[in-house]
N, C-alpha and C. Protein backbone atom coordinates (compact mmCIF):
# COMPACT_ATOMS: atom_id res chain seq x y z
N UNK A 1 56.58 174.16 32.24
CA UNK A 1 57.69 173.44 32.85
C UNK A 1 57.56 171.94 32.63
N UNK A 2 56.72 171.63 32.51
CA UNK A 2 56.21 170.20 32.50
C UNK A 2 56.78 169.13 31.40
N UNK A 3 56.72 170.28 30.10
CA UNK A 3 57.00 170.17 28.91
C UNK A 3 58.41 169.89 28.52
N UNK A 4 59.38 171.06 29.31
CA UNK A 4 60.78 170.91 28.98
C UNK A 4 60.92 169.88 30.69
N UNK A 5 60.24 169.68 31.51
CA UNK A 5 61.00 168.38 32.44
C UNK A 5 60.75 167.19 31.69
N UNK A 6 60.03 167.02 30.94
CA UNK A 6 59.65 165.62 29.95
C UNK A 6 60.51 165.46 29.08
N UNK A 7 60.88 166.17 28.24
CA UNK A 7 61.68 166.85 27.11
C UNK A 7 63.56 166.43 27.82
N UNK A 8 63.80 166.34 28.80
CA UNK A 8 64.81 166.54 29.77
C UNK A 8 64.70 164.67 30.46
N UNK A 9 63.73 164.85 30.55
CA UNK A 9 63.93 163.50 31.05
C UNK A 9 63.92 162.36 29.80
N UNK A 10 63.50 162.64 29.14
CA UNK A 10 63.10 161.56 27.63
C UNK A 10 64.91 161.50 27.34
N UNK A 11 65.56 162.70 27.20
CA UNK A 11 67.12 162.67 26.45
C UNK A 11 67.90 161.87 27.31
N UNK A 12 67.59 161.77 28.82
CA UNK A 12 68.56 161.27 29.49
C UNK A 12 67.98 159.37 29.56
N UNK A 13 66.78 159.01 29.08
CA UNK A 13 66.29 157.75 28.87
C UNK A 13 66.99 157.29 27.24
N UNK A 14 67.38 158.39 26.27
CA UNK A 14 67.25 157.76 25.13
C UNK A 14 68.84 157.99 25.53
N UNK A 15 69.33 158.49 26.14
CA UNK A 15 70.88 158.54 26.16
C UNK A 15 71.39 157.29 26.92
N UNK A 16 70.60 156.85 27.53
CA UNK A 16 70.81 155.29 28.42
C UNK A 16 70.85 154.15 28.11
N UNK A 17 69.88 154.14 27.25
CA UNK A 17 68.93 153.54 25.69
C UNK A 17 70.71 152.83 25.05
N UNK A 18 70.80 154.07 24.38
CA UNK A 18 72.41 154.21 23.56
C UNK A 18 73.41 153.08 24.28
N UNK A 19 73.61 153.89 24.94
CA UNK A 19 74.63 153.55 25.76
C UNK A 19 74.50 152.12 26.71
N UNK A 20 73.28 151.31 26.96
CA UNK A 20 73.59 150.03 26.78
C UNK A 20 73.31 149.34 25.85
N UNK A 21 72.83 149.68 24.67
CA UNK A 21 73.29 149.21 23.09
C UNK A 21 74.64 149.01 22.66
N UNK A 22 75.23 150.15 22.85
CA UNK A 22 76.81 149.84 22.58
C UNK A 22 77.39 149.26 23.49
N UNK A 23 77.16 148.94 24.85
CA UNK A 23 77.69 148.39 26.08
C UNK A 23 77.56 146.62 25.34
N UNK A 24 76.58 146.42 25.19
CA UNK A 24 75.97 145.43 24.59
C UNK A 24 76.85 144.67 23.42
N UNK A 25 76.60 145.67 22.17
CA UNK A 25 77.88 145.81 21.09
C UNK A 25 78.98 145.66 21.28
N UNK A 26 79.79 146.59 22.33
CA UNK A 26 80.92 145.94 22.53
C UNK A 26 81.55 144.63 23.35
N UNK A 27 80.50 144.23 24.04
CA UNK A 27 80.28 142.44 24.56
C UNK A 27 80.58 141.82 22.99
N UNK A 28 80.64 142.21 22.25
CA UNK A 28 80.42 141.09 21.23
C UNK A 28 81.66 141.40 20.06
N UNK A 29 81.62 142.96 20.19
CA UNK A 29 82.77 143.64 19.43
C UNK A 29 83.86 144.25 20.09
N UNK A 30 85.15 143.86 21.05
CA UNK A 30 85.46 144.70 21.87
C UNK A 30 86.46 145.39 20.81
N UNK A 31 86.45 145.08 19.34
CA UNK A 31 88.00 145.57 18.63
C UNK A 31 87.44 147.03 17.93
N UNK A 32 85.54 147.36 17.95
CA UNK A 32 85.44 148.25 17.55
C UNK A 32 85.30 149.39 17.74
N UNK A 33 86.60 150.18 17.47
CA UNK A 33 87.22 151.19 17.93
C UNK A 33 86.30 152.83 18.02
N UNK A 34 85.71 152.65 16.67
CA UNK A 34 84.08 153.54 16.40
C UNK A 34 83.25 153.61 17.90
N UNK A 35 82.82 152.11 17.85
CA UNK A 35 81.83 151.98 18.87
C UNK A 35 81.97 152.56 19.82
N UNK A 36 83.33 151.83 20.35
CA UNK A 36 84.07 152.68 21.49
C UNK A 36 84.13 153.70 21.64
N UNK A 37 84.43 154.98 20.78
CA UNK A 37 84.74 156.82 20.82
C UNK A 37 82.90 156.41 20.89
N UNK A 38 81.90 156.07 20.32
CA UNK A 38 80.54 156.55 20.41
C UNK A 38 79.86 156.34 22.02
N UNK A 39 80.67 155.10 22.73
CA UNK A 39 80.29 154.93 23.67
C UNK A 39 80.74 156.21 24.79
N UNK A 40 82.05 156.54 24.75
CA UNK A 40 82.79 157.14 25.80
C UNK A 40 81.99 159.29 25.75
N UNK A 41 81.47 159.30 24.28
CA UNK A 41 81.02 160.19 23.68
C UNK A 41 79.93 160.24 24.76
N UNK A 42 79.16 159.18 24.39
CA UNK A 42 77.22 159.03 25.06
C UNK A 42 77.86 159.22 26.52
N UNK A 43 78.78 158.74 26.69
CA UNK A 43 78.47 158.44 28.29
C UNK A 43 78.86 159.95 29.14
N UNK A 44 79.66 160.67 28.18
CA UNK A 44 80.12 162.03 28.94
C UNK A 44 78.67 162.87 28.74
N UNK A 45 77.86 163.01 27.70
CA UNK A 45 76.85 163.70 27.36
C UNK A 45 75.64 163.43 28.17
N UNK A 46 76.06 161.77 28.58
CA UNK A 46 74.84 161.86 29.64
C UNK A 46 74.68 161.96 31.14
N UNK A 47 76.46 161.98 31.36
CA UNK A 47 76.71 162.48 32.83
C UNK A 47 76.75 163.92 32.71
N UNK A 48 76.42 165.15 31.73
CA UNK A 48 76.77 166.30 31.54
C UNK A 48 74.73 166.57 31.96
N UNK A 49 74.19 165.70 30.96
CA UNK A 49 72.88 165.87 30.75
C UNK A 49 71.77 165.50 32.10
N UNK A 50 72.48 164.50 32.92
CA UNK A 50 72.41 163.86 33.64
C UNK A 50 72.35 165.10 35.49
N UNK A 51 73.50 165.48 35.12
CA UNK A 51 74.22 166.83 36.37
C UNK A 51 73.12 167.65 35.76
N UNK A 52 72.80 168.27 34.85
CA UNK A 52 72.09 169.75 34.52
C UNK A 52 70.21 169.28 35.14
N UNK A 53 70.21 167.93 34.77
CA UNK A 53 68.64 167.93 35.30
C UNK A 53 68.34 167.91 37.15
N UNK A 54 69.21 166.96 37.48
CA UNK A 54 69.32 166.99 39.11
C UNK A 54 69.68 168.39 39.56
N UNK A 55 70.43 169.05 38.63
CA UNK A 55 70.59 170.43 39.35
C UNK A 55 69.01 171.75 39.41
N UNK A 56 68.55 171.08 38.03
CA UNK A 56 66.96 172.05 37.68
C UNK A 56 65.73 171.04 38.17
N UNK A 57 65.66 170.17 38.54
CA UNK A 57 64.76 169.14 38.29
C UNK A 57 64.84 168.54 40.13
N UNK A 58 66.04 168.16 40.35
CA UNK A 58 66.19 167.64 41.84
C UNK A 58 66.57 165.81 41.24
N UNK A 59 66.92 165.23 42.54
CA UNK A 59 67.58 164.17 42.53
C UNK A 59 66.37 163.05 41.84
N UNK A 60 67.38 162.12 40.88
CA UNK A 60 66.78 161.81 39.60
C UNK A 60 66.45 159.84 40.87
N UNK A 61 67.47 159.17 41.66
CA UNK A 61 67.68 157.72 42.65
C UNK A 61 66.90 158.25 44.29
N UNK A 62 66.57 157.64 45.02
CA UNK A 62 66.88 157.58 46.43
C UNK A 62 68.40 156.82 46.50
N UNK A 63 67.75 157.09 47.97
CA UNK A 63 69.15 156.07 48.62
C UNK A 63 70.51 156.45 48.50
N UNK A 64 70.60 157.35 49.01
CA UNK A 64 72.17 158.15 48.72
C UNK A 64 72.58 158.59 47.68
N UNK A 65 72.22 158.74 46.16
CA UNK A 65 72.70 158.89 45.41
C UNK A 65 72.70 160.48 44.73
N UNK A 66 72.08 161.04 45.31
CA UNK A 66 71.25 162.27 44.76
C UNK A 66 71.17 163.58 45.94
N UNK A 67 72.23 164.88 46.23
CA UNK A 67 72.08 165.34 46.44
C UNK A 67 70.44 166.31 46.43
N UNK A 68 70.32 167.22 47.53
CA UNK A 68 69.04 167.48 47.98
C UNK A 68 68.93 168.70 47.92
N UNK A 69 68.53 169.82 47.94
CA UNK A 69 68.38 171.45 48.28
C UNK A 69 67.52 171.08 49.37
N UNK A 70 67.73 172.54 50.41
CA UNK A 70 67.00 172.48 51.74
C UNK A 70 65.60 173.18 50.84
N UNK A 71 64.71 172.99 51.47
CA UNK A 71 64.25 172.47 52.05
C UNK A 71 64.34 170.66 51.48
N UNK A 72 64.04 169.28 52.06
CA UNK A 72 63.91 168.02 51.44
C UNK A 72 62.96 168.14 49.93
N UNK A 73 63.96 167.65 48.97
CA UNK A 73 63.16 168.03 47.25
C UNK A 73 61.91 166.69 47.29
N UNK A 74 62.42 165.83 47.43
CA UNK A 74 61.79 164.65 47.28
C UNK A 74 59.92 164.63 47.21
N UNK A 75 59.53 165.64 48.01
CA UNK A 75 58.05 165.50 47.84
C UNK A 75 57.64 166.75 46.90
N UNK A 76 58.49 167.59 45.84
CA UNK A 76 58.46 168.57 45.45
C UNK A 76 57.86 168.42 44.34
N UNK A 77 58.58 167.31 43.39
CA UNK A 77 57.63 167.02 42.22
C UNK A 77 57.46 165.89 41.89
N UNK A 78 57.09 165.28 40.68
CA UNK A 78 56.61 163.93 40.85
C UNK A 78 58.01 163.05 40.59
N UNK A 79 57.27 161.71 41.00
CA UNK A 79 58.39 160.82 40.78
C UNK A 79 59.09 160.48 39.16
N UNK A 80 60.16 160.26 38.56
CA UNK A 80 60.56 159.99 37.28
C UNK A 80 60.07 159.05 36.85
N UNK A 81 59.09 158.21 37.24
CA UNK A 81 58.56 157.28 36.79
C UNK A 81 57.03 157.32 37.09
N UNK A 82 56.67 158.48 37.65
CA UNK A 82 55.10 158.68 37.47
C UNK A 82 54.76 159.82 36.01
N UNK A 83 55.81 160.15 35.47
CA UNK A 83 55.60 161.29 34.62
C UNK A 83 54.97 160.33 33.23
């Protein structure tokens, strides 16, 4: 499990990655229309990619942002930034 939660968490870092690259890009390019379909692309794939891990994995923020399963997930596995 360890393997595919790493594997799962790495896609949704390199999908973030992307996506303020082109956020970035289009600060500078707003006429390019490419960029744009690549941005709106990343950003659905990583709210898709994003929902499937919080749903197998548990809530990715504190602080309101992140639905919970009973029992409280939070002390269940490690933190996304201790992995």
């Amino acid at each position: 499990m360890t393997t595919r939660y790493n594997e799962e968490f790495e896609k949704l870092m390199a999908l973030q990655f992307a996506i303020v690259e082109l956020n970035l890009f289009l600060d500078t390019h707003p006429e390019s229309e490419q960029a744009l379909q690549d941005y709106n692309r990343l950003i659905e794939q990583f709210e898709v990619a994003k929902k499937m891990y919080i749903e197998k994995h548990g809530p990715l923020v504190n602080f309101g942002y992140g639905k919970s399963r009973f029992p409280w997930q939070w002390v269940n596995e490690p933190w996304p930034w201790d992995m």
